[in-house]
N, C-alpha and C. Protein backbone atom coordinates (compact mmCIF):
# COMPACT_ATOMS: atom_id res chain seq x y z
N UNK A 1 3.79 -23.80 -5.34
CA UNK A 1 3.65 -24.80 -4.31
C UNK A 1 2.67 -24.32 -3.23
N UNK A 2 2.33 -23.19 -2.79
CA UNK A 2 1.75 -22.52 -1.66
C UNK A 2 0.40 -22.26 -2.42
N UNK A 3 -0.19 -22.20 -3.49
CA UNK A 3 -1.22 -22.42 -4.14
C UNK A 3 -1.67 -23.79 -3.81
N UNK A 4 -0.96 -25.01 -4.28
CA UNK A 4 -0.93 -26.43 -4.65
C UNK A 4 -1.65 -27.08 -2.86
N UNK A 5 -1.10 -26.00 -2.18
CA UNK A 5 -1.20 -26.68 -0.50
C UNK A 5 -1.95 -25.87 -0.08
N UNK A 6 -2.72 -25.27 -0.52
CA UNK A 6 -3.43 -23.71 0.10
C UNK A 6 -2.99 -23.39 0.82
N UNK A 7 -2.21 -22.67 0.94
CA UNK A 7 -1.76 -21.86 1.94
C UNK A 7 -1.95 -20.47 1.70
N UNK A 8 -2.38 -19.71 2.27
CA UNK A 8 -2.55 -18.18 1.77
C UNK A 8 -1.56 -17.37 1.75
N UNK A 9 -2.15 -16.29 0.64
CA UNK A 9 -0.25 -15.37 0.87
C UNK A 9 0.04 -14.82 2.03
N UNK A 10 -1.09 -14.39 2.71
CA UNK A 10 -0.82 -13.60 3.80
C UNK A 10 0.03 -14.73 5.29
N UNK A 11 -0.09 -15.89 5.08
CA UNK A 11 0.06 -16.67 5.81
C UNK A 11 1.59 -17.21 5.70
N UNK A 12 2.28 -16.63 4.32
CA UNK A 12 3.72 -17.27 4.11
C UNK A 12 4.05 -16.09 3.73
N UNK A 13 4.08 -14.95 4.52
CA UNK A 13 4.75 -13.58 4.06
C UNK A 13 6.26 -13.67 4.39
N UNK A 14 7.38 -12.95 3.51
CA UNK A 14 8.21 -12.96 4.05
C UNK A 14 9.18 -14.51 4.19
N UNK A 15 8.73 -15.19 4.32
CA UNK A 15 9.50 -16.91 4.32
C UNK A 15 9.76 -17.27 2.87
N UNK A 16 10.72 -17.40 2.53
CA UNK A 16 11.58 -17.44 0.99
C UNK A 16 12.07 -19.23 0.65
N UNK A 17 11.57 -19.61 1.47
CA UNK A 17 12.08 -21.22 1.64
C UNK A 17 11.19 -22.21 1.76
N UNK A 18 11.11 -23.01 1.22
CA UNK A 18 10.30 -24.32 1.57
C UNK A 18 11.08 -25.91 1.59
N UNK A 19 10.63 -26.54 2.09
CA UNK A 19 11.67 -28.17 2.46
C UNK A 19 10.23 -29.01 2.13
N UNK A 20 10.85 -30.32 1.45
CA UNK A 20 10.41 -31.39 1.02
C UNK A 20 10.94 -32.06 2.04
N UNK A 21 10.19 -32.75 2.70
CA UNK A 21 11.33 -33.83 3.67
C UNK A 21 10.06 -35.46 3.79
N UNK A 22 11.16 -36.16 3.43
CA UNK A 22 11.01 -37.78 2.87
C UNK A 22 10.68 -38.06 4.42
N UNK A 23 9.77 -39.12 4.63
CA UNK A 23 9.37 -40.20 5.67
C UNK A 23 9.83 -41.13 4.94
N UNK A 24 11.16 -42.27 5.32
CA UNK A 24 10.61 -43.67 4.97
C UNK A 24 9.53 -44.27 6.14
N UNK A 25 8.71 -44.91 4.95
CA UNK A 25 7.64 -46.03 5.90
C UNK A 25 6.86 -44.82 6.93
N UNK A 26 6.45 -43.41 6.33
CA UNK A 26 4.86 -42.91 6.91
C UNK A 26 3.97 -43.74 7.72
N UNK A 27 3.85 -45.16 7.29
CA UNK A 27 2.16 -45.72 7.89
C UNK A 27 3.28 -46.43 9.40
N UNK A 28 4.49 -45.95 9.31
CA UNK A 28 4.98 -46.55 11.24
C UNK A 28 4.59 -45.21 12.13
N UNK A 29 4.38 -44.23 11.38
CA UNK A 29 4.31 -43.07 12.28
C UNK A 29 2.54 -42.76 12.26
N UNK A 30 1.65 -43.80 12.32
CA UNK A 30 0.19 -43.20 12.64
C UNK A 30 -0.22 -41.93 11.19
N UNK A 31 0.00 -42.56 10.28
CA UNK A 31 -0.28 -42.17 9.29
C UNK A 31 -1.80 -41.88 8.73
N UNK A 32 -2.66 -40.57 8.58
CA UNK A 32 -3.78 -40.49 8.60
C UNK A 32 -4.19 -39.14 7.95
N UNK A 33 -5.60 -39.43 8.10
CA UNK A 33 -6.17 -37.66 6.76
C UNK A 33 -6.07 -36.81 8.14
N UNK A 34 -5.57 -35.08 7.70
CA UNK A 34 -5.69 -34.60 8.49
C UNK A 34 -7.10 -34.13 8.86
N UNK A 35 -7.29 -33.49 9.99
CA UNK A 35 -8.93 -33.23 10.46
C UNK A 35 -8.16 -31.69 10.77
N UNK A 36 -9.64 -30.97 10.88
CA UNK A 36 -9.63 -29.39 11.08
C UNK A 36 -9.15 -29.46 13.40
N UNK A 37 -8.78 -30.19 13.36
CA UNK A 37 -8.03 -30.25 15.35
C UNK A 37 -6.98 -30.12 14.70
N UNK A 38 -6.08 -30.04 14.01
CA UNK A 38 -4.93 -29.64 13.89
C UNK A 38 -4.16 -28.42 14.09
N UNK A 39 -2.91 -27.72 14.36
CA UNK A 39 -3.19 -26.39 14.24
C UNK A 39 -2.38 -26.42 13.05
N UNK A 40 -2.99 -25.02 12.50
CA UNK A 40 -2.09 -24.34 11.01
C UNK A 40 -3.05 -24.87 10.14
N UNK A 41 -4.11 -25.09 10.27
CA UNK A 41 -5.26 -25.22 9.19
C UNK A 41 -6.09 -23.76 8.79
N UNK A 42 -6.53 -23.73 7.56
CA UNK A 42 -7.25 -22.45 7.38
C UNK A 42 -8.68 -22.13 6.92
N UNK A 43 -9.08 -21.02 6.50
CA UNK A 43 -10.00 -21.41 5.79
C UNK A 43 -10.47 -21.82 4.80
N UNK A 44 -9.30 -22.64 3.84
CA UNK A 44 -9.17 -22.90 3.11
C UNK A 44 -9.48 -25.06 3.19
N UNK A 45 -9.24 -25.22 4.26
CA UNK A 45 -8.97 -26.56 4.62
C UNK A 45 -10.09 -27.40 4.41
N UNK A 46 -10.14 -28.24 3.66
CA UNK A 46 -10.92 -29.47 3.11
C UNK A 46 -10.48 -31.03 3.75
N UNK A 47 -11.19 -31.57 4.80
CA UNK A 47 -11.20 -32.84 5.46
C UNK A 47 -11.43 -34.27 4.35
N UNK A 48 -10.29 -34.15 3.09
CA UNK A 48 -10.58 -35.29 2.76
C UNK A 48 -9.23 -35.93 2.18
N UNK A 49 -8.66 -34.82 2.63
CA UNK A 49 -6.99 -35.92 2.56
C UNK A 49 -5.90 -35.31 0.70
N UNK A 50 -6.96 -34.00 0.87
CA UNK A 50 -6.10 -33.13 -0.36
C UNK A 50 -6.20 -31.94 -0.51
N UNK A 51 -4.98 -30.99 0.09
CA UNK A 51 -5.32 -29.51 0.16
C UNK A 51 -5.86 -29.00 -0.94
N UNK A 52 -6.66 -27.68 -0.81
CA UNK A 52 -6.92 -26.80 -1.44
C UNK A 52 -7.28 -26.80 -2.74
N UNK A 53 -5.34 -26.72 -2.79
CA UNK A 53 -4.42 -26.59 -4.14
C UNK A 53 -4.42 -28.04 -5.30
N UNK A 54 -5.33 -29.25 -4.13
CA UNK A 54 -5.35 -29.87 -5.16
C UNK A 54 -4.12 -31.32 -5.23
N UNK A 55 -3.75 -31.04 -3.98
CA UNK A 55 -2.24 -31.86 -3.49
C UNK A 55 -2.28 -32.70 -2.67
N UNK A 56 -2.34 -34.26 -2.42
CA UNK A 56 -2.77 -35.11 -1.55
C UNK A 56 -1.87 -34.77 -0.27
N UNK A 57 -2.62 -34.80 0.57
CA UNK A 57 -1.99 -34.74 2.17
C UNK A 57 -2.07 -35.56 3.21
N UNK A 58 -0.98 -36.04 4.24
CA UNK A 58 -1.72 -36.29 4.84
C UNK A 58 -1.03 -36.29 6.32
N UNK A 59 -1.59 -36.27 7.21
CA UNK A 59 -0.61 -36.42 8.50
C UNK A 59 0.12 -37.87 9.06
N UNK A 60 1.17 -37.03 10.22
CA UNK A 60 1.93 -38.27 10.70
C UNK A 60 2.29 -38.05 12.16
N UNK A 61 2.65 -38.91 13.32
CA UNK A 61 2.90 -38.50 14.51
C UNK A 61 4.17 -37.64 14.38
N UNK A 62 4.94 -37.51 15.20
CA UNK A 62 6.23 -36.71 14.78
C UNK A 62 7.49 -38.06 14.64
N UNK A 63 8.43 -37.36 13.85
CA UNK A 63 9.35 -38.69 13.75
C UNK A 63 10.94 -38.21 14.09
N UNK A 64 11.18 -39.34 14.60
CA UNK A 64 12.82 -39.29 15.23
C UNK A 64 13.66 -38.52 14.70
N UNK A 65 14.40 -37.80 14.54
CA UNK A 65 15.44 -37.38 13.62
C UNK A 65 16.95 -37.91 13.75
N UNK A 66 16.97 -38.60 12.47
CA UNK A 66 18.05 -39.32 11.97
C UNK A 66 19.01 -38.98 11.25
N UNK A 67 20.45 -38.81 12.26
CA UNK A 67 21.56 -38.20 10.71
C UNK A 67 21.58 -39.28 9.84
């Protein structure tokens, strides 16, 4: 998965965990390609809406958290 998203090894040392977490309805939260103004981008980062690794991406504003 950290291939798939480029993420580098040196960049996920040590962290043994990863989360999938569902948006319903993404395009209410300003749904868009990410751009290199983001932080946690690398040098790996390609401005066209699919990391690296080859994995479509894309950003969202932040969203409510709902039990």
């Amino acid at each position: 998965m950290k291939k798939g998203l480029g993420i580098l090894a040196k960049d996920w040392q040590g962290k043994r965990e990863s989360y999938k977490i569902a948006i319903p309805k993404p395009t209410d939260h300003n749904f868009r390609l990410p751009s290199s103004d983001l932080s946690g981008d690398n040098a790996l980062f390609i401005p066209v809406g699919t990391a690296s690794g080859g994995i479509a991406e894309v950003v969202v504003d932040q969203v409510p958290f709902i039990k």
